[in-house]
C-alpha atoms as a PDB file:
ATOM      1  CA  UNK A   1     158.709  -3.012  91.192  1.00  0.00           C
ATOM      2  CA  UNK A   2     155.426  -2.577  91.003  1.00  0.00           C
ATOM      3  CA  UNK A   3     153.399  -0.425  93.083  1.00  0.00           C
ATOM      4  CA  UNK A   4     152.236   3.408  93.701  1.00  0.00           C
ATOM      5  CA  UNK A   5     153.883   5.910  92.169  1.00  0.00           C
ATOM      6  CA  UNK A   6     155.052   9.222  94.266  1.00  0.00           C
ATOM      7  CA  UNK A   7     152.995  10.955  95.507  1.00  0.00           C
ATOM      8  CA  UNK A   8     152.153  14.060  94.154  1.00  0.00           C
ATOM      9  CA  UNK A   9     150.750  17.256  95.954  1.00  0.00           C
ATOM     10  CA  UNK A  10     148.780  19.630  93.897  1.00  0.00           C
ATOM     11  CA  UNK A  11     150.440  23.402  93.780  1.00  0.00           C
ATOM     12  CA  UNK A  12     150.183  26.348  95.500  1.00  0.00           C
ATOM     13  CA  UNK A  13     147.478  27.771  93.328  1.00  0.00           C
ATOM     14  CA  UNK A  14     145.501  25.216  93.343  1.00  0.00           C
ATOM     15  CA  UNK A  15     145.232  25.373  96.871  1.00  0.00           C
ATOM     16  CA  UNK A  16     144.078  28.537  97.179  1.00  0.00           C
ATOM     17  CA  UNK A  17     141.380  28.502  94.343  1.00  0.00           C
ATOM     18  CA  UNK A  18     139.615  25.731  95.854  1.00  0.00           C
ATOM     19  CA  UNK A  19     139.891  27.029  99.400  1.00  0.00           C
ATOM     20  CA  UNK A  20     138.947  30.422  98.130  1.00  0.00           C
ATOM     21  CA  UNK A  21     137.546  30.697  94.484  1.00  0.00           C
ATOM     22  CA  UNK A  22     137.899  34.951  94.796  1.00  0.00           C
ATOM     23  CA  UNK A  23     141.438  34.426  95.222  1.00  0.00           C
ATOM     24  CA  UNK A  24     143.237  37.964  94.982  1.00  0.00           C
ATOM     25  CA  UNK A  25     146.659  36.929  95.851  1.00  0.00           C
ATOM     26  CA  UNK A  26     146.774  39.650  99.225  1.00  0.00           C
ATOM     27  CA  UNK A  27     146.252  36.921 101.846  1.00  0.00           C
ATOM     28  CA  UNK A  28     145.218  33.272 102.525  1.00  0.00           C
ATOM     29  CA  UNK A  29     142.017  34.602 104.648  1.00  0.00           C
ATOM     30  CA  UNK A  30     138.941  35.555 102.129  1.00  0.00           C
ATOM     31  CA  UNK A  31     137.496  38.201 103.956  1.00  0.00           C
ATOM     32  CA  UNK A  32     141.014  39.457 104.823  1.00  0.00           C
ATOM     33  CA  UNK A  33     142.167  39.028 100.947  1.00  0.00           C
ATOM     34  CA  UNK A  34     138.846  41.065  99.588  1.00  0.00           C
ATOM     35  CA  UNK A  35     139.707  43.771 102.316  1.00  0.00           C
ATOM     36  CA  UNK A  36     143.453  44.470 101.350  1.00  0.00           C
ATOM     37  CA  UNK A  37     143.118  44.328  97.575  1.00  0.00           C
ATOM     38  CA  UNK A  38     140.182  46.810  97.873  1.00  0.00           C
ATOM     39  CA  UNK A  39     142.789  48.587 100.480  1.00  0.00           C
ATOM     40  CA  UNK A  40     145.732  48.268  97.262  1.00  0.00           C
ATOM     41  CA  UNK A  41     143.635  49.168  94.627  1.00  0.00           C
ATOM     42  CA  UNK A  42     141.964  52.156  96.661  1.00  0.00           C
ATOM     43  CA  UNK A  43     144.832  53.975  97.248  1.00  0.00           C
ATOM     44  CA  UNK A  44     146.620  53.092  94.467  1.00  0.00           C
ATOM     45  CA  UNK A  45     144.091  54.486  92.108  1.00  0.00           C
ATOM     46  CA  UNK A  46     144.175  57.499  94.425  1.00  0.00           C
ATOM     47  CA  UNK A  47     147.695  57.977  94.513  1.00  0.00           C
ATOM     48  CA  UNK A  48     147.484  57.938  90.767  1.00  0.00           C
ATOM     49  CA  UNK A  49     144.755  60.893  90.477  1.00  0.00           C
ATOM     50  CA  UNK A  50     146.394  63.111  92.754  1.00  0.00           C
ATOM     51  CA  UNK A  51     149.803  62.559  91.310  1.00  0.00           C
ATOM     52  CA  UNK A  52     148.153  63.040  87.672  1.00  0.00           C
ATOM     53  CA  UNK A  53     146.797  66.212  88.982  1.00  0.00           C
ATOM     54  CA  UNK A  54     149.405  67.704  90.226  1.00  0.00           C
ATOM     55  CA  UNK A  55     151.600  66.754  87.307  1.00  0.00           C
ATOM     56  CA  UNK A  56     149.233  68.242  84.715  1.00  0.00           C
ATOM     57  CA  UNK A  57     148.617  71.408  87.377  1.00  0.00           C
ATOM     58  CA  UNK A  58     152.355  72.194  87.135  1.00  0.00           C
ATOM     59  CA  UNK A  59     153.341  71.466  83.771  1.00  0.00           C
ATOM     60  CA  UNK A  60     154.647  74.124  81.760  1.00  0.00           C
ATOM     61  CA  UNK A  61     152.330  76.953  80.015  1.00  0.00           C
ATOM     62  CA  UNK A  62     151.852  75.374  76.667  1.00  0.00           C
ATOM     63  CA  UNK A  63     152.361  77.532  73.784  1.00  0.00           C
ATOM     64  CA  UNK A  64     152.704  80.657  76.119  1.00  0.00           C
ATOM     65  CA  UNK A  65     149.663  81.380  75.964  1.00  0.00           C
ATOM     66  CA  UNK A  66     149.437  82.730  79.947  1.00  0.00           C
ATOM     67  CA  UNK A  67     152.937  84.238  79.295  1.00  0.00           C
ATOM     68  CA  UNK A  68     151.370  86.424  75.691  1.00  0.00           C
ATOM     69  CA  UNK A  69     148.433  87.477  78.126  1.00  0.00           C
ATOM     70  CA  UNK A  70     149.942  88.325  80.825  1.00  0.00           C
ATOM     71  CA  UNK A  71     152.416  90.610  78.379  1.00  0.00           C
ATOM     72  CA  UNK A  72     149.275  91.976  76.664  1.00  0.00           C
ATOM     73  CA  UNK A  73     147.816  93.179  79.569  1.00  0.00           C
ATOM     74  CA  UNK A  74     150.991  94.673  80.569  1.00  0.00           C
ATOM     75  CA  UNK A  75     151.138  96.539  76.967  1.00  0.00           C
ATOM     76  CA  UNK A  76     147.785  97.663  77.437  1.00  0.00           C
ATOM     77  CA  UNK A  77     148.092  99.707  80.617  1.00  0.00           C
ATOM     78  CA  UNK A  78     151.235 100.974  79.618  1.00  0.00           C
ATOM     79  CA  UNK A  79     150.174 102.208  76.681  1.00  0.00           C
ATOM     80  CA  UNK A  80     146.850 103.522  78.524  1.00  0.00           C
ATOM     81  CA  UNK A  81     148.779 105.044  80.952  1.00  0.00           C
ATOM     82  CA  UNK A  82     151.102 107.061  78.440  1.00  0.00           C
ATOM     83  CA  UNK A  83     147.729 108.193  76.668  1.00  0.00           C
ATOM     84  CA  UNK A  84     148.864 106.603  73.438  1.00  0.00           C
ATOM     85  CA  UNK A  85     146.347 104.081  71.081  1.00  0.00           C
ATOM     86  CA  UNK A  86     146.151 100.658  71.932  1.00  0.00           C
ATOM     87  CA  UNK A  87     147.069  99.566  68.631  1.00  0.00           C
ATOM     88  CA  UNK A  88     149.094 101.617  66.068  1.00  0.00           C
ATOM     89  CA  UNK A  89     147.554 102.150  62.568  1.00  0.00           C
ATOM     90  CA  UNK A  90     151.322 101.385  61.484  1.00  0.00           C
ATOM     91  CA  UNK A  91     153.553  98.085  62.312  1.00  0.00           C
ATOM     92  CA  UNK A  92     156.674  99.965  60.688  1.00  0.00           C
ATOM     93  CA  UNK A  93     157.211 103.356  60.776  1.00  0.00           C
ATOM     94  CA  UNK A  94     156.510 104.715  57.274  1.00  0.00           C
ATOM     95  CA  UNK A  95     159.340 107.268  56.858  1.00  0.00           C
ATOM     96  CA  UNK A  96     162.038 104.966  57.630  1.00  0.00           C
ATOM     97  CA  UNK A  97     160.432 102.236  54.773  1.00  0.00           C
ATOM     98  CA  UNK A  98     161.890 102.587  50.898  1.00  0.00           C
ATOM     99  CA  UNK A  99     159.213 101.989  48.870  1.00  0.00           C
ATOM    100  CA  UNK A 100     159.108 101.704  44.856  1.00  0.00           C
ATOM    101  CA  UNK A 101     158.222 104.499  43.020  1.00  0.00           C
ATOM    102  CA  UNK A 102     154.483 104.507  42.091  1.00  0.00           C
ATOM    103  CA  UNK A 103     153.573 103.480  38.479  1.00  0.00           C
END
């Protein structure tokens, strides 16, 4: 049995890159293939900087540092408002400390 052997048909790849060397795998058309993967890739990468914005807008205060301002600020006008200083000259009061006898 001599004679051709089957026929083979080149695969779907192949195809494509020689019909269209650009290939982007969005459609068979060229023009229509460059104008959806620009389409995918636009608002993907848009999708993904608004998303990453928002996340990082709304994640928690780090630290707490907004919280210890916010609570300063607070402490200050209080403390304004009651006519006292703003910081005391001692952390602890001194009469309630024992202290060691001086030497």
């Amino acid at each position: 049995p001599s004679g051709p052997g089957p026929v083979r048909s080149p695969p779907l790849g192949a195809l494509f890159s020689h019909q269209n060397p650009d290939y982007h795998g969005f459609s068979a058309e060229p023009d229509a293939d460059v104008l959806n993967m620009r389409a995918a890739f636009f608002t993907g990468i848009s999708i993904v900087i608004v998303l990453g914005s928002v996340f990082l807008h709304y994640l928690p205060d780090h630290g707490l540092q907004q919280w210890a301002r916010r609570e300063a600020e607070l402490q200050v006008r209080e403390r304004e408002r009651q006519g006292l200083p703003l910081v005391q000259p001692n952390y602890y009061d001194p009469a309630r400390l024992t202290l060691p006898p001086p030497e």
